[in-house]
Protein backbone atom coordinates (compact mmCIF):
# COMPACT_ATOMS: atom_id res chain seq x y z
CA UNK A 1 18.35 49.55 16.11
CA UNK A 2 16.39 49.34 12.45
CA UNK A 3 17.20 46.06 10.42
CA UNK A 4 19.27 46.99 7.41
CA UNK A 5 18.73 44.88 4.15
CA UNK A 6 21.59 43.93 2.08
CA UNK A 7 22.17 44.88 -1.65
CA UNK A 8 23.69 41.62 -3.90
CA UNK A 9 23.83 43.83 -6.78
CA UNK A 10 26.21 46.45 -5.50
CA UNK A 11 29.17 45.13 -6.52
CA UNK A 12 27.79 43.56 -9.68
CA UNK A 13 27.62 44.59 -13.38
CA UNK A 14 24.44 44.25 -15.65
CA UNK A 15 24.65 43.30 -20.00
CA UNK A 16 21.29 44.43 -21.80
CA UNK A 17 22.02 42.65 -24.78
CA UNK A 18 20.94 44.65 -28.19
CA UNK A 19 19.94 47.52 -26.09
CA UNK A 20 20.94 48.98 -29.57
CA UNK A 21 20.64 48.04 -33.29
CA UNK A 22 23.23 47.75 -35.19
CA UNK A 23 22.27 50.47 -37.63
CA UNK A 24 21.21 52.25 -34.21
CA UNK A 25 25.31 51.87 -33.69
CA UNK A 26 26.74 52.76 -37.19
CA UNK A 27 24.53 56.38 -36.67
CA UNK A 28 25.65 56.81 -33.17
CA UNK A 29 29.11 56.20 -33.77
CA UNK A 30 29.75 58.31 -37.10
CA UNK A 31 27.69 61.18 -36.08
CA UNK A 32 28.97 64.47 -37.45
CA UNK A 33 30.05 65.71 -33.99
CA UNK A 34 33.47 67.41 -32.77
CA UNK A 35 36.24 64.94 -31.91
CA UNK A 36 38.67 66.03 -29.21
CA UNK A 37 41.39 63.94 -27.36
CA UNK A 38 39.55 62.30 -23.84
CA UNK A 39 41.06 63.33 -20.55
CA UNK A 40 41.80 61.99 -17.40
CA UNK A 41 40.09 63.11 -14.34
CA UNK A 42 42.08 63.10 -11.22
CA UNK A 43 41.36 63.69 -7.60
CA UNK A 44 43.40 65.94 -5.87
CA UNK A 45 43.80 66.63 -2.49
CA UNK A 46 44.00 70.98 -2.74
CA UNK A 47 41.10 70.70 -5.57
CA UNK A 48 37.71 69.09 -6.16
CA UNK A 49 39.13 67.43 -9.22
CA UNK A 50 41.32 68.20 -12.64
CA UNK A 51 41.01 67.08 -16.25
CA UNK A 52 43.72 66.72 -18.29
CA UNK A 53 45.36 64.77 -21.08
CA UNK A 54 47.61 61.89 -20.13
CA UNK A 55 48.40 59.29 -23.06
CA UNK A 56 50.04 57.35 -20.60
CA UNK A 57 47.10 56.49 -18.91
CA UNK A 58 44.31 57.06 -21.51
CA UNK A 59 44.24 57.02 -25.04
CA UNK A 60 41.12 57.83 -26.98
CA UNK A 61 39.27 60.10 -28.65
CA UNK A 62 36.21 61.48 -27.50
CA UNK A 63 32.92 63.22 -29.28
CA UNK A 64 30.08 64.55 -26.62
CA UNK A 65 26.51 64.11 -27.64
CA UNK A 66 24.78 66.81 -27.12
CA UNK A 67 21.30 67.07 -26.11
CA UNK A 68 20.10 67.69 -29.31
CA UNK A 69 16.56 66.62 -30.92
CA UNK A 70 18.31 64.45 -33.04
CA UNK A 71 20.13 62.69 -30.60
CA UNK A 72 16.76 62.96 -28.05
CA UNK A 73 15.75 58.83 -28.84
CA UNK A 74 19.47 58.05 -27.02
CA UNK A 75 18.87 60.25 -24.07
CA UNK A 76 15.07 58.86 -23.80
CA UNK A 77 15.75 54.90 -24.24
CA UNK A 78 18.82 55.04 -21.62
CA UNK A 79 16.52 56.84 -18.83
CA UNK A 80 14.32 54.35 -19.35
CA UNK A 81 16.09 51.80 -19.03
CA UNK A 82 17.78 52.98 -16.39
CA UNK A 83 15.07 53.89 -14.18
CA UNK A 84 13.63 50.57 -14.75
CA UNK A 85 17.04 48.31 -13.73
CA UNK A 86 17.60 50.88 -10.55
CA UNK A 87 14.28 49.93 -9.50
CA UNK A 88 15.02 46.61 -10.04
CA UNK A 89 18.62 46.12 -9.08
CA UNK A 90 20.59 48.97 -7.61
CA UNK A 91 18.22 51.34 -5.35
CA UNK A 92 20.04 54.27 -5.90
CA UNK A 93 19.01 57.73 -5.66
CA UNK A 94 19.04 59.11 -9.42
CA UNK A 95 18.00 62.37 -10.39
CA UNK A 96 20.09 63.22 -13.81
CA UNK A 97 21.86 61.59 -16.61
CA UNK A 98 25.45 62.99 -17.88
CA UNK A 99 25.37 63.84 -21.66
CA UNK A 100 27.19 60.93 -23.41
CA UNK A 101 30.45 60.61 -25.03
CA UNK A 102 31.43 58.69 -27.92
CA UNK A 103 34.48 56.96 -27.16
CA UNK A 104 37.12 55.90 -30.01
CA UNK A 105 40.05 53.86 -29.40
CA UNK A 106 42.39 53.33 -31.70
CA UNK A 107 45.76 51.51 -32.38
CA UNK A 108 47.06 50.96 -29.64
CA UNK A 109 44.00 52.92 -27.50
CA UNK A 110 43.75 51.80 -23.65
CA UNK A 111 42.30 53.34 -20.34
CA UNK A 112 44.29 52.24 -17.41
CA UNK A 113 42.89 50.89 -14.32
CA UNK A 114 40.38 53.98 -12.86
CA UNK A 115 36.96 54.61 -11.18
CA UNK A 116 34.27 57.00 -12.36
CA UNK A 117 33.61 58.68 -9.14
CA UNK A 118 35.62 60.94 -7.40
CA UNK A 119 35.52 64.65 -5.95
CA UNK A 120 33.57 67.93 -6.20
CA UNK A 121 30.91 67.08 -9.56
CA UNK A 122 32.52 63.26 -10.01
CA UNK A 123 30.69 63.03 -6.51
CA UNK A 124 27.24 62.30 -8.16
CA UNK A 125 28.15 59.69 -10.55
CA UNK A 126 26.32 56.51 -9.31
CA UNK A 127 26.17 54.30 -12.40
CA UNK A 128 28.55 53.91 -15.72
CA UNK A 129 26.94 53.51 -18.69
CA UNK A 130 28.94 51.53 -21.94
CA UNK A 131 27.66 50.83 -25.15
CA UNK A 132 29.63 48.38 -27.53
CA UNK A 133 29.05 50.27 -31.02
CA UNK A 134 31.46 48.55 -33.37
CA UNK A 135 31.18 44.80 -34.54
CA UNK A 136 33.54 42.89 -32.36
CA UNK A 137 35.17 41.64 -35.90
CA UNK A 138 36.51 45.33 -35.98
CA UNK A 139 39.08 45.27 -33.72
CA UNK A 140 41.56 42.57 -31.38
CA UNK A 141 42.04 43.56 -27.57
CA UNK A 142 39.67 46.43 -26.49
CA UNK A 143 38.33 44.25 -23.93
CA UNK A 144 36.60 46.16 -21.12
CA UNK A 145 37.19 44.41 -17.68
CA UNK A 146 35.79 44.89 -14.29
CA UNK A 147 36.98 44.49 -11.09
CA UNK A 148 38.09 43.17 -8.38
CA UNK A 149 36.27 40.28 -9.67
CA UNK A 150 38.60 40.50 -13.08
CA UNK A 151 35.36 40.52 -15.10
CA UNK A 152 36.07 40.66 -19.08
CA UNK A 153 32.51 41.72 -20.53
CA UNK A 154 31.35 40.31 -23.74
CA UNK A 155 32.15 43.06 -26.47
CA UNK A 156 28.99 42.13 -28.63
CA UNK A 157 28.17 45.19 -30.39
CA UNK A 158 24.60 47.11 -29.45
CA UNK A 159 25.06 45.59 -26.04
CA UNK A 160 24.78 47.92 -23.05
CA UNK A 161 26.98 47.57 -19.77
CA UNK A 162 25.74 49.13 -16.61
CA UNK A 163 27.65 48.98 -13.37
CA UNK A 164 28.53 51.08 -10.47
CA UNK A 165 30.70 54.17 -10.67
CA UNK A 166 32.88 52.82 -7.63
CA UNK A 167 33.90 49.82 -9.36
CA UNK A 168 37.55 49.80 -10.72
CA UNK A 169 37.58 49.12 -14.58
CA UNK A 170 40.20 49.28 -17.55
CA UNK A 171 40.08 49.28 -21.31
CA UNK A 172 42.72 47.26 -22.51
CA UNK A 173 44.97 48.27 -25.74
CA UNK A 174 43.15 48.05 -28.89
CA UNK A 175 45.83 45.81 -30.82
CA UNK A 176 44.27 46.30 -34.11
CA UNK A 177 41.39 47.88 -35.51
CA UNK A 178 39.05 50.72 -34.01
CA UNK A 179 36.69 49.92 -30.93
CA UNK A 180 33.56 52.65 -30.86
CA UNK A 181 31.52 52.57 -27.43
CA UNK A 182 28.95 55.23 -25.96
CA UNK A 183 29.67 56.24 -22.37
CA UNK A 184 27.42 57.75 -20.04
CA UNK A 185 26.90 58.07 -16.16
CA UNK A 186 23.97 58.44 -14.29
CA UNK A 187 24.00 61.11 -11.14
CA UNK A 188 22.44 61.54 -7.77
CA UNK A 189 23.29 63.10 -4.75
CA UNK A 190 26.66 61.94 -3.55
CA UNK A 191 26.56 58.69 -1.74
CA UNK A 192 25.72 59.19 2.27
């Protein structure tokens, strides 16, 4: 029987701190792009997978950012960076990168307790991707925690977040203020 080697960093998150500038922030976060209220995806048992809107589990807004060549310097420094900490870290088998979404929560803007894999196309997500974009002096609560482990990651803005898609996470309520992060996900075939 072939020796398998064990993984310390699959249950782990990574921090990349000022992955982004903070003028690189202020221009990803205000870019002129079309705002629309996020959904929730849900696994369901007589369909790959459904998106709708539920406030009672997620409130923000969302903009998609589009692969553009204006927006081409975020697409490039993320795969980089990427394919650099898989090699180092994860081992996963990547082959694409989900187009981003700017994520804005408001007032009183949450995401309950959820994974980012799932069914049918949530199937290839293998790592999430989050981007603090606003100053942490812009908003109270917000915080984005990982678990089991009950990890609260430091909101410093530019900072990047990578962990993987299997591990539960929350947003909690923004109490005051607006929080601004960039989302992404990075796919592969679906685990084996």
């Amino acid at each position: 029987m072939q020796s398998l080697s064990a993984n310390p960093y699959l249950t782990r998150h990574l921090v990349f701190e000022h992955f982004f500038s903070a003028e690189e922030c202020e221009q990803i976060a205000f870019a002129d792009l079309t705002v629309y209220q996020a959904e929730v995806n849900y696994t369901l048992p007589e369909k790959a997978s459904l998106s709708q809107v539920n406030l009672q589990h997620r409130n923000a807004l969302n903009k998609a950012v589009p692969r553009l060549p204006q927006y081409e310097w975020i697409y490039a420094r993320l795969i980089h960076k990427i394919h650099e900490l898989n090699q180092t870290y994860y081992h996963f088998k990547l082959t694409a990168m989900s187009d981003p979404q700017i994520l804005e929560y408001q007032n009183t803007g949450f995401y309950g307790t959820h994974v980012d894999i799932g069914t049918g196309e949530l199937s290839n997500r293998k790592l999430t991707l989050v981007a603090f974009l606003s100053p942490p002096n812009d908003y109270l609560g917000g915080e984005l925690l990982i678990k089991p482990a009950g990890i609260v990651v430091p909101n410093q803005q530019g900072n990047l977040v990578v962990f993987p898609a299997f591990l539960p996470h929350e947003v909690r309520p923004v109490t005051q203020g607006i929080r601004r992060s960039l989302v992404s996900w990075i796919l592969g075939e679906s685990f084996k």
